[in-house]
Protein backbone atom coordinates (compact mmCIF):
# COMPACT_ATOMS: atom_id res chain seq x y z
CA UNK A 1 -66.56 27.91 75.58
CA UNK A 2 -68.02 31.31 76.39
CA UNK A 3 -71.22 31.91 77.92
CA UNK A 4 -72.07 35.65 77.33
CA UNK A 5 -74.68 36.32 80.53
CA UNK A 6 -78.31 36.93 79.57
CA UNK A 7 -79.26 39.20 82.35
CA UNK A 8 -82.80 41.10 81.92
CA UNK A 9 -82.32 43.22 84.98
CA UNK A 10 -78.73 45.21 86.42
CA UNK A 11 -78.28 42.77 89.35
CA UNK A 12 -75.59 42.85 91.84
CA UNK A 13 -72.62 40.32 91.31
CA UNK A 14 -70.03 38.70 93.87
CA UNK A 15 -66.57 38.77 91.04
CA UNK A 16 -64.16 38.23 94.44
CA UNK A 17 -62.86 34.83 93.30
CA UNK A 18 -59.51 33.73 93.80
CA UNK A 19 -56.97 33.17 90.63
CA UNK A 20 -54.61 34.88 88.05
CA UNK A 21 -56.30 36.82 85.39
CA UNK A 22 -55.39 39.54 82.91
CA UNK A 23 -57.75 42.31 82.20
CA UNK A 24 -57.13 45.24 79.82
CA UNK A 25 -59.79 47.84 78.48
CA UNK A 26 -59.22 49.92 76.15
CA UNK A 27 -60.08 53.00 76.93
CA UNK A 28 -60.74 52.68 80.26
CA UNK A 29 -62.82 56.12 80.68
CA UNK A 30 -65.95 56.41 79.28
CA UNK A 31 -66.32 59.61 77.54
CA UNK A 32 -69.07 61.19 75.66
CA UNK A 33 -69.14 64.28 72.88
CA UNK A 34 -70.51 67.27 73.81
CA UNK A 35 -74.06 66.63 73.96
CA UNK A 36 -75.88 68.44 70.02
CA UNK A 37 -79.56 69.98 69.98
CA UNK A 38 -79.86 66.49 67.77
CA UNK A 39 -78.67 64.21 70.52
CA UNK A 40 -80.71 65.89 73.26
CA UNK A 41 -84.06 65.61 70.87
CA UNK A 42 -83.08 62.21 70.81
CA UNK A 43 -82.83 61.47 74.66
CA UNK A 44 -79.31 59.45 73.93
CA UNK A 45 -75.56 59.97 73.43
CA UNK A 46 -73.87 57.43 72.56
CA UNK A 47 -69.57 56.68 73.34
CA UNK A 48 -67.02 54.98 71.25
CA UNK A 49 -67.35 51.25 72.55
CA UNK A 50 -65.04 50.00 74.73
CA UNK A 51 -63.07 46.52 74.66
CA UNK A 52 -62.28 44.58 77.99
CA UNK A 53 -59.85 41.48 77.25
CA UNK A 54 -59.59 38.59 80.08
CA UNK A 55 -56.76 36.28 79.24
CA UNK A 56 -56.52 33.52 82.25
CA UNK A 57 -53.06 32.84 83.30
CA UNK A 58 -52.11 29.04 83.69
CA UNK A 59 -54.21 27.20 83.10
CA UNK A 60 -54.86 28.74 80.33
CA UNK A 61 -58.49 27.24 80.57
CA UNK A 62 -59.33 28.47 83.77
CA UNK A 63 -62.94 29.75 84.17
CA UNK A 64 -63.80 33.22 84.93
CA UNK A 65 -67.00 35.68 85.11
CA UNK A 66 -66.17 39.43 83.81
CA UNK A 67 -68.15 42.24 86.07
CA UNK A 68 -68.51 45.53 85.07
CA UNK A 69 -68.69 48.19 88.06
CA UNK A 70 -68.53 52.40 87.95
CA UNK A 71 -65.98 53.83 90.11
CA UNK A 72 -68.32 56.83 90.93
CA UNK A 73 -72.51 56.82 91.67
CA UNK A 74 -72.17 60.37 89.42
CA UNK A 75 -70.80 61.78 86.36
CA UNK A 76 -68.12 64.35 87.01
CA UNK A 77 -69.24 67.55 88.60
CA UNK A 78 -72.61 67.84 86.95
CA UNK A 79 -74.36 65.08 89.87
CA UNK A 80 -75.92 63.38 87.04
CA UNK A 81 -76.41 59.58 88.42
CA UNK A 82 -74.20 56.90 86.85
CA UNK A 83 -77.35 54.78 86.33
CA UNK A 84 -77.75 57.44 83.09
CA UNK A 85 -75.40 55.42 81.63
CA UNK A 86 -76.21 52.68 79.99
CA UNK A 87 -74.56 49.52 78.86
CA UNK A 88 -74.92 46.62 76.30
CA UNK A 89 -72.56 43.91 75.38
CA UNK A 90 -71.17 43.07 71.35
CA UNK A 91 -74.26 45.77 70.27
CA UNK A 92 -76.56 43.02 70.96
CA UNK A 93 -79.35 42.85 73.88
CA UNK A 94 -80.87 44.85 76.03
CA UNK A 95 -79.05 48.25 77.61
CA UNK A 96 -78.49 47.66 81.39
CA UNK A 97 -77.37 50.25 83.93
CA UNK A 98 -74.50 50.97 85.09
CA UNK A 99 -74.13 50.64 88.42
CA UNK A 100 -71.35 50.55 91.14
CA UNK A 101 -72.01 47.51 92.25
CA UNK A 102 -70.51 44.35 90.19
CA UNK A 103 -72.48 43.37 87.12
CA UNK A 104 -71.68 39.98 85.35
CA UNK A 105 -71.24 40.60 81.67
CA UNK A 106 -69.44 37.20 80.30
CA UNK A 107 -68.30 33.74 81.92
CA UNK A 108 -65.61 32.25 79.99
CA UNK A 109 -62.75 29.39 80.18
CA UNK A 110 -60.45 30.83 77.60
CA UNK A 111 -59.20 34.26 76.34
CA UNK A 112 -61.97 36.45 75.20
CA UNK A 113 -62.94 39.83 74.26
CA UNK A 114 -66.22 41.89 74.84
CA UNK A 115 -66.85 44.67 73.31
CA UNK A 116 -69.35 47.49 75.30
CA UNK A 117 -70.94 49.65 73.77
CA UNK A 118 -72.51 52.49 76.29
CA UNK A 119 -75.00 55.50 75.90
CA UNK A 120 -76.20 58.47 77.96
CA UNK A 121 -79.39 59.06 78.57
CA UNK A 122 -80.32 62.92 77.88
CA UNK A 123 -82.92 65.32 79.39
CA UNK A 124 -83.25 69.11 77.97
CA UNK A 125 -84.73 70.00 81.57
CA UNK A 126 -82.17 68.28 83.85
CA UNK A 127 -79.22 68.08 82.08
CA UNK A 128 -76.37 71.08 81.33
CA UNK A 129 -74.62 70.78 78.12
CA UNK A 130 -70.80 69.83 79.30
CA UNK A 131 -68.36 67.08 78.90
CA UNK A 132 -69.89 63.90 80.74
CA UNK A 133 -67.68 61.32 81.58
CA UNK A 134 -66.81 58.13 84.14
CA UNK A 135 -63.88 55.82 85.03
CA UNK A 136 -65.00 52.04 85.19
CA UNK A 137 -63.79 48.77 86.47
CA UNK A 138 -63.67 45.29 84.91
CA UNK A 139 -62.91 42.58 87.21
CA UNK A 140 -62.23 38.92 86.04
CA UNK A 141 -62.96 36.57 88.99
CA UNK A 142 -63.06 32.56 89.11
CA UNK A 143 -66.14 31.56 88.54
């Protein structure tokens, strides 16, 4: 059973639970293109989606909640905010900021994978064209 969380708002999550949980993400940087004349006409650049497996250790049926967190409240060296970057789960539902406080994306009892897709939000007068990019961290908690 896996309950993907409907959350309408980026709200603070407690994923400190005790247990034995593997987590891997692939790639575990988030890293845009070079921003194009098209993609800041646009107001969005989008990554290459990102895939976070949890895989409980015994029991294997365990329950768990998945949080997404950025390591960094900015993007590199440019001081662009990390809430710029946006976030939504299996390309369905509504994009959520990221944030670097613990967001709950999934709550699951089994081995699962969620794919994120993310996106950068673009402004011709705030914005330098560069390389934007930001580490995250997915943490698998008992629920």
């Amino acid at each position: 059973l896996l309950l993907l969380a409907a959350v309408a708002t980026a709200e603070a999550q407690d994923c400190t639970g005790a247990g034995r949980y593997r987590v891997r993400i692939r790639p575990g940087l988030i890293t845009f293109p070079t921003p194009t004349v098209a993609d800041y006409d646009a107001g969005w650049l989008l990554a290459p989606i990102a895939e976070i497996r949890v895989r409980p250790q015994r029991p294997a049926d365990r329950g768990w909640e998945l949080c997404l967190s950025a390591d960094s409240p900015t993007l590199g060296g440019y001081g662009k905010p990390v809430s710029d970057v946006e976030f939504r789960q299996d390309g369905t539902g509504a994009w959520l900021p990221l944030s670097t406080s613990d967001q709950l994306l999934a709550i699951g009892n089994r081995n699962r994978t969620v794919q994120l897709q993310f996106r950068l939000a673009l402004d011709w007068a705030q914005d330098v064209p560069g390389r934007y990019e930001t580490d995250f961290t997915a943490t698998a908690a008992k629920d």
